[in-house]
N, C-alpha and C. Protein backbone atom coordinates (compact mmCIF):
# COMPACT_ATOMS: atom_id res chain seq x y z
N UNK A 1 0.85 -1.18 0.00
CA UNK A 1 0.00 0.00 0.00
C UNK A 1 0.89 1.24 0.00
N UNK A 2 0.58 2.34 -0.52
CA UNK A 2 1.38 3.39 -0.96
C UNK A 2 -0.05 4.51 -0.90
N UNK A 3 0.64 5.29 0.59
CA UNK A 3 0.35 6.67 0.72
C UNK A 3 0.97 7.41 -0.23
N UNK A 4 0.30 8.66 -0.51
CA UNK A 4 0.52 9.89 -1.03
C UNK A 4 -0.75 11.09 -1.07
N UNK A 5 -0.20 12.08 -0.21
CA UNK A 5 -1.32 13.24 -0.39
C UNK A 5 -2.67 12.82 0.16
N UNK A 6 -2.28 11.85 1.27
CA UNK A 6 -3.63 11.74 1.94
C UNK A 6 -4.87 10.64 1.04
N UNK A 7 -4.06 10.19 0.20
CA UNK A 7 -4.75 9.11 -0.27
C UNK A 7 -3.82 7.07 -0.55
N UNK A 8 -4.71 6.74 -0.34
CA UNK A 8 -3.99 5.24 -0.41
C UNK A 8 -4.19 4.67 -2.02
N UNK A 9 -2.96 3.94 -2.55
CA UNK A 9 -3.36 3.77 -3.56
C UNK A 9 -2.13 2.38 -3.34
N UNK A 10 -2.61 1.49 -4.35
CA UNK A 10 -2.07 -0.10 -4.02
C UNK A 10 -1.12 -0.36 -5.33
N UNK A 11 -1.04 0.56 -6.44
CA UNK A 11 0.14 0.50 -7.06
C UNK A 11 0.51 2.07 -7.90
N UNK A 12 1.64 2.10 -8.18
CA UNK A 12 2.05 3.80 -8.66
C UNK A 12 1.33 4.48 -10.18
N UNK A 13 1.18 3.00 -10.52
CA UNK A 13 -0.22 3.53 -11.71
C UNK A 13 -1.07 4.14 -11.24
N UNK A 14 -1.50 3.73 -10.49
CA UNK A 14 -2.99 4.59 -10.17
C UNK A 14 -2.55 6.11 -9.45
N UNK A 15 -1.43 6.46 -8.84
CA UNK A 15 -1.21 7.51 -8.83
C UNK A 15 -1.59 8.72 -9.92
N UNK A 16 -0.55 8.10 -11.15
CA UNK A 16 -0.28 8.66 -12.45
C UNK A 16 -1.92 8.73 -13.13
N UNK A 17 -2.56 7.96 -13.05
CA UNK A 17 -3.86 7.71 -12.96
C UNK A 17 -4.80 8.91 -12.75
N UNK A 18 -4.68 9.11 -11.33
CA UNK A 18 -5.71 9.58 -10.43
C UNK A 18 -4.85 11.34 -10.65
N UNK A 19 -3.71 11.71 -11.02
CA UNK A 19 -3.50 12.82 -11.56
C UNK A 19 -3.64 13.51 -12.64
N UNK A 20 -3.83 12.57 -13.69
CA UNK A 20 -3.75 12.40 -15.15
C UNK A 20 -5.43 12.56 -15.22
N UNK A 21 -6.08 11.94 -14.66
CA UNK A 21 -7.47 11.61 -15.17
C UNK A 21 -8.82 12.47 -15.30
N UNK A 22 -9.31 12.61 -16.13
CA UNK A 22 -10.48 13.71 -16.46
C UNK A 22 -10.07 13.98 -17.86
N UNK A 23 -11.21 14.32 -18.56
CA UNK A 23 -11.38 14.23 -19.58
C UNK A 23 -10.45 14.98 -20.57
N UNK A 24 -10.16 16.92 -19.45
CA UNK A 24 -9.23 17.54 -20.47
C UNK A 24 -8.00 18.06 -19.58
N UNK A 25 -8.06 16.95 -18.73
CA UNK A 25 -6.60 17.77 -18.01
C UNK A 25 -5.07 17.48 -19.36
N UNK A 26 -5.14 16.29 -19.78
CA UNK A 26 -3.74 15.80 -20.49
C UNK A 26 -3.84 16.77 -21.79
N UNK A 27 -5.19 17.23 -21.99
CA UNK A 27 -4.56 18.71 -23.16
C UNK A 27 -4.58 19.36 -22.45
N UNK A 28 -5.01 20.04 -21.76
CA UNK A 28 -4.43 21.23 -20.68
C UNK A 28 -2.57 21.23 -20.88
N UNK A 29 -2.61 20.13 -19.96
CA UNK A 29 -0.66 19.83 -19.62
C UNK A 29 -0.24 19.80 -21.05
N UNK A 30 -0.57 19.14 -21.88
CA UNK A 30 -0.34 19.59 -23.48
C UNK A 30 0.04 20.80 -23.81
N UNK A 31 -0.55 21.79 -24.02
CA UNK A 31 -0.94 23.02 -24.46
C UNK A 31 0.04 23.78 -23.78
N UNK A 32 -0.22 23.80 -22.10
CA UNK A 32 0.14 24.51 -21.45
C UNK A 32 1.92 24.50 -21.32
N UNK A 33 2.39 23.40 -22.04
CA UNK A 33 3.64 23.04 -22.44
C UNK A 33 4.35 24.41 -23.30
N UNK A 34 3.94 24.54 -23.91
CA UNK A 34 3.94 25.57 -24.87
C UNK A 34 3.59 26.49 -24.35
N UNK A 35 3.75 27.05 -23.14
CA UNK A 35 4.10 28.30 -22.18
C UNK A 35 2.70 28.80 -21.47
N UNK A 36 3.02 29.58 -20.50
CA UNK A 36 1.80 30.16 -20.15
C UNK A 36 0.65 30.60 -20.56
N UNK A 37 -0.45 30.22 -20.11
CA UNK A 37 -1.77 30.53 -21.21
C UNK A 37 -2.97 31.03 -20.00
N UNK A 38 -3.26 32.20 -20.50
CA UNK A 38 -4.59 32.62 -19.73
C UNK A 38 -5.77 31.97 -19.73
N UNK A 39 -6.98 32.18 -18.87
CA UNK A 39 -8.13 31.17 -18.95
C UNK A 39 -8.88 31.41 -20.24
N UNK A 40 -8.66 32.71 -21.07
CA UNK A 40 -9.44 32.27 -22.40
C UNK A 40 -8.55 31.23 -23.90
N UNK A 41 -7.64 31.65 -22.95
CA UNK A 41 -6.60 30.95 -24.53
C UNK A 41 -6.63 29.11 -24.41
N UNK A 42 -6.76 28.75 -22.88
CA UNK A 42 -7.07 27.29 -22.56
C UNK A 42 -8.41 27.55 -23.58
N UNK A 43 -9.28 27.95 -22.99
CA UNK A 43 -10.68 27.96 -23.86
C UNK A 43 -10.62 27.11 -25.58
N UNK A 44 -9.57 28.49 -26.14
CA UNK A 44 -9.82 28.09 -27.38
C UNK A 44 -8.65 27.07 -27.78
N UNK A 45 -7.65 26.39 -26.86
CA UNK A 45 -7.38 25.46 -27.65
C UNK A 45 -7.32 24.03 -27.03
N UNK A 46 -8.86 24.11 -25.96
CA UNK A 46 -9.74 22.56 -25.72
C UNK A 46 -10.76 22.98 -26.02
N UNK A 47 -10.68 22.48 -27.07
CA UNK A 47 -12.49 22.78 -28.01
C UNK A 47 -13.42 21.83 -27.14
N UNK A 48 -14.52 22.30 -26.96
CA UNK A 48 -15.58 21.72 -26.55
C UNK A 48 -15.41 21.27 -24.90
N UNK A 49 -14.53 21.98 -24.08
CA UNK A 49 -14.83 21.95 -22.98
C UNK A 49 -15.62 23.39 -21.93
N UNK A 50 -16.30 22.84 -21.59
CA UNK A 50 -17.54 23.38 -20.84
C UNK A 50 -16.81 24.56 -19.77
N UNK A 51 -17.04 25.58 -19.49
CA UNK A 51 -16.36 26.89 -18.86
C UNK A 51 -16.22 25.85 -16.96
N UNK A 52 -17.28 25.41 -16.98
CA UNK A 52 -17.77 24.36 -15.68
C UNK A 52 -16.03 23.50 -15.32
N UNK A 53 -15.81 22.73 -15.85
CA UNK A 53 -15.21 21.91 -16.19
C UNK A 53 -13.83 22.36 -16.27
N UNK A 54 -13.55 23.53 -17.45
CA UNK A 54 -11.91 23.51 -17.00
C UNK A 54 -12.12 24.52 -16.19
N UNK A 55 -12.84 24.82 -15.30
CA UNK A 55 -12.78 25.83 -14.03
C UNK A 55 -12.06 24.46 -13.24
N UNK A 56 -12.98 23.69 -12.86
CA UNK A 56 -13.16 22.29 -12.25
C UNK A 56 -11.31 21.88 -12.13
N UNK A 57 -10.80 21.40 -13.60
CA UNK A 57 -10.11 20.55 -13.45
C UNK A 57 -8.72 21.23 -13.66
N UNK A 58 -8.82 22.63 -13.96
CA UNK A 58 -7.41 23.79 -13.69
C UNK A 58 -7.64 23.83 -11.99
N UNK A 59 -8.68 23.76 -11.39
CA UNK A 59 -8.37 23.60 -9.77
C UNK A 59 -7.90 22.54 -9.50
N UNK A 60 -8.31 21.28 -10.00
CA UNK A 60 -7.32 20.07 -9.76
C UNK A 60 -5.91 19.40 -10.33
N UNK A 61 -5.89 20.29 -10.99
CA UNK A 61 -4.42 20.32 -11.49
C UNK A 61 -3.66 21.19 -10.44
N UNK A 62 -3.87 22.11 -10.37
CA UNK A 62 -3.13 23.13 -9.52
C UNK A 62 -3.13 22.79 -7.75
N UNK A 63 -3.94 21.69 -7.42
CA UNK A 63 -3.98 21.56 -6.32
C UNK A 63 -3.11 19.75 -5.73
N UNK A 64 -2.83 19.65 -7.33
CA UNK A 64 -2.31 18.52 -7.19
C UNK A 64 -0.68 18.68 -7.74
N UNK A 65 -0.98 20.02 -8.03
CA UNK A 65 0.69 20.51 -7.98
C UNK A 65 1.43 20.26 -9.62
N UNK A 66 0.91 20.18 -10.50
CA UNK A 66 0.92 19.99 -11.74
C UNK A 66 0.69 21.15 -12.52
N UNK A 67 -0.38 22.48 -12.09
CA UNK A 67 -0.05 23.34 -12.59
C UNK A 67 0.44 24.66 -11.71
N UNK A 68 0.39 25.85 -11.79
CA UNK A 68 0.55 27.22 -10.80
C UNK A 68 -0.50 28.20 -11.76
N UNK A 69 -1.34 28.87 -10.41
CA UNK A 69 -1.94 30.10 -11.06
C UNK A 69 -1.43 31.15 -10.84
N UNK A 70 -1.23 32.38 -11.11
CA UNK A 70 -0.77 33.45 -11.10
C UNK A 70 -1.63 34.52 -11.06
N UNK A 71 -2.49 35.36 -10.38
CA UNK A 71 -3.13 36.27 -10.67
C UNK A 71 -2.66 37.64 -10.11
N UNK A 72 -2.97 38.76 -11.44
CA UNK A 72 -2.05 39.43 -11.21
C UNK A 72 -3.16 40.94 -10.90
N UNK A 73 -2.81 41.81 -9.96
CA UNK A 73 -3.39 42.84 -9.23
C UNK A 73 -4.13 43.90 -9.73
N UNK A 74 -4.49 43.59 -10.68
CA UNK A 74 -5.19 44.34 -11.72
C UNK A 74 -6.59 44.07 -12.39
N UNK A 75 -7.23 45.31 -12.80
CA UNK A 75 -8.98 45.52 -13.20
C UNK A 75 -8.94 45.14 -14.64
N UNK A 76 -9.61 44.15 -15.30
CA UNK A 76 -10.13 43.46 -14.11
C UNK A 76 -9.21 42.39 -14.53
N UNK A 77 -8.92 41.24 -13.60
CA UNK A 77 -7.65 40.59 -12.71
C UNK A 77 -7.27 39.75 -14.12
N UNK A 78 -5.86 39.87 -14.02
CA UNK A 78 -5.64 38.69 -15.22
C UNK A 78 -4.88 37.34 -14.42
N UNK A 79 -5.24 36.43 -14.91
CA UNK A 79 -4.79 34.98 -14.19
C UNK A 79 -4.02 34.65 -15.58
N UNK A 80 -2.96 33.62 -14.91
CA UNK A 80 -2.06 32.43 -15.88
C UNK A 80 -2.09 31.55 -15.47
N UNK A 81 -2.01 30.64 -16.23
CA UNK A 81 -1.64 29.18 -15.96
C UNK A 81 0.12 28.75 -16.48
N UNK A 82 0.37 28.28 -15.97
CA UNK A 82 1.92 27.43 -16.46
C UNK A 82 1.96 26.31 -15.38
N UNK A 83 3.34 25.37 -16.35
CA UNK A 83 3.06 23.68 -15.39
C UNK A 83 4.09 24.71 -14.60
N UNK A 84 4.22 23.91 -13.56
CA UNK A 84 5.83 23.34 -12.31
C UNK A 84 6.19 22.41 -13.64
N UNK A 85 7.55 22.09 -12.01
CA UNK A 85 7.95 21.16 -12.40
C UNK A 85 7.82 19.73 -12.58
N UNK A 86 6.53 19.62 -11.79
CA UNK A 86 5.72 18.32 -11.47
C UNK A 86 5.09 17.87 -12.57
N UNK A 87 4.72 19.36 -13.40
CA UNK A 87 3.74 19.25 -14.70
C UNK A 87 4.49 18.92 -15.83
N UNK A 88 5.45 19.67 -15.78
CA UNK A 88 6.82 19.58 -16.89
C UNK A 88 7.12 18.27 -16.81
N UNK A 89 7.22 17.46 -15.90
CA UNK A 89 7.82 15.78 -15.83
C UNK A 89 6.87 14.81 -16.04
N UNK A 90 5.84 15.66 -16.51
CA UNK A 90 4.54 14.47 -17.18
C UNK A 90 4.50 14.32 -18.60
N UNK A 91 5.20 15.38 -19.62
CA UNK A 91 5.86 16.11 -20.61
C UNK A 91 6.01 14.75 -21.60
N UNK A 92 6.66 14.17 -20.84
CA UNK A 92 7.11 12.66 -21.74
C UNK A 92 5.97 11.83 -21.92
N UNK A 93 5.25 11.76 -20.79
CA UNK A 93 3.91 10.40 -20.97
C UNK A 93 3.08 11.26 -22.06
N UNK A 94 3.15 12.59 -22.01
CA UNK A 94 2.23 12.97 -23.19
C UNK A 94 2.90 12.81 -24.25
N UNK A 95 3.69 13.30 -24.53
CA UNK A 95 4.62 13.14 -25.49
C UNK A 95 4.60 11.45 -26.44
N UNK A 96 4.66 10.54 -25.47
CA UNK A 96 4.11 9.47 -25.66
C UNK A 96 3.08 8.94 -26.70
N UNK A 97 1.88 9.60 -25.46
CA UNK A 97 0.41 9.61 -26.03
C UNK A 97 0.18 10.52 -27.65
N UNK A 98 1.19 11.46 -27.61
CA UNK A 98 0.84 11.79 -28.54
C UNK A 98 1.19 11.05 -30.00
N UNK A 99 2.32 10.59 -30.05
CA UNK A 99 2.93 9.65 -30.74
C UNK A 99 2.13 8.37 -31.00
N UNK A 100 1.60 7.62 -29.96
CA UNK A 100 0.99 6.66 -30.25
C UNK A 100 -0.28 6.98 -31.01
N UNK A 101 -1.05 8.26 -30.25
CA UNK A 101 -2.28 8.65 -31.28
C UNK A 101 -1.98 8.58 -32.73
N UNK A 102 -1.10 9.58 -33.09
CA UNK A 102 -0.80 9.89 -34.25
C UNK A 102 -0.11 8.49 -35.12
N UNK A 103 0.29 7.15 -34.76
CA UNK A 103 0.57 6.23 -35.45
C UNK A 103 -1.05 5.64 -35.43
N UNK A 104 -1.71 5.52 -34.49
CA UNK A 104 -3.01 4.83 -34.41
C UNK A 104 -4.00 5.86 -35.58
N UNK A 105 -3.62 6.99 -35.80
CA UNK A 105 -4.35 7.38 -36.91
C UNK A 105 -3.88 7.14 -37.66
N UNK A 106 -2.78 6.96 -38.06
CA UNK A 106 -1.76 6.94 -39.72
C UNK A 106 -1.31 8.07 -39.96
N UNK A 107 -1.39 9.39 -39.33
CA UNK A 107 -0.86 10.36 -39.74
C UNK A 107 0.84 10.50 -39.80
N UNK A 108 1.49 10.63 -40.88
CA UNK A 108 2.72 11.00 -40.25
C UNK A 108 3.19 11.47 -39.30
N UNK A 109 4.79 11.33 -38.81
CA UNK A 109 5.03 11.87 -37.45
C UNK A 109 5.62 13.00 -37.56
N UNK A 110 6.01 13.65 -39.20
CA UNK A 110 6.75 15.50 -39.58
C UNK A 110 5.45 15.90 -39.63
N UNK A 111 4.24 15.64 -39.44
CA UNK A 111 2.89 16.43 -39.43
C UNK A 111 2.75 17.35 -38.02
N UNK A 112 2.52 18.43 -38.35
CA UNK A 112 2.88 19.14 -36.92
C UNK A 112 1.00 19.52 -36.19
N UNK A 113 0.96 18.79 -34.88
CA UNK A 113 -0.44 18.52 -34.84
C UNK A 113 -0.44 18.65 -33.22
């Protein structure tokens, strides 16, 4: 059995799992790779997620230490998102995923996507 963060989990998958999981956090960490992005620019590049939702799961990213918000003192307030370093070291499993998508479609891998 393997504590972490106040939860029990019985192998380190399910860690990676239970951080990773929801529908648009792994484009979030995607995207957000490619530098800091305010809450409308997430908007437009996870199509079809609900304002509900990446409210939702930019709080659970950030509380699980994968991303940082930044809000800055001003009318009216501008917020950022960027990973840590926690987020940055997930970089590869996407990186991964993305690769495998893109052979599971057939798309070439010089296709920039």
């Amino acid at each position: 059995m393997i504590e972490w963060n106040g939860k029990k989990y019985h192998c380190p998958v399910e860690v990676s799992m239970d951080l990773l999981s929801g529908k648009w956090k792994c484009l979030m960490l995607w995207h957000l790779n490619d530098g800091t992005k305010r809450y409308s620019e997430l908007e437009r590049v996870v199509p079809g997620v609900s304002q509900k939702m990446l409210s939702q799961q930019l709080r659970e990213l950030e509380h699980d230490g994968l991303i940082s918000k930044t809000v800055y003192p001003e009318v009216p307030p501008r917020v950022e998102y960027a990973l840590t370093e926690l987020g940055k070291s997930a970089f590869p499993i996407l990186k991964l995923m993305h690769e495998w998508g893109m052979t599971k479609l057939g798309v070439p891998e010089n296709t920039n996507h």
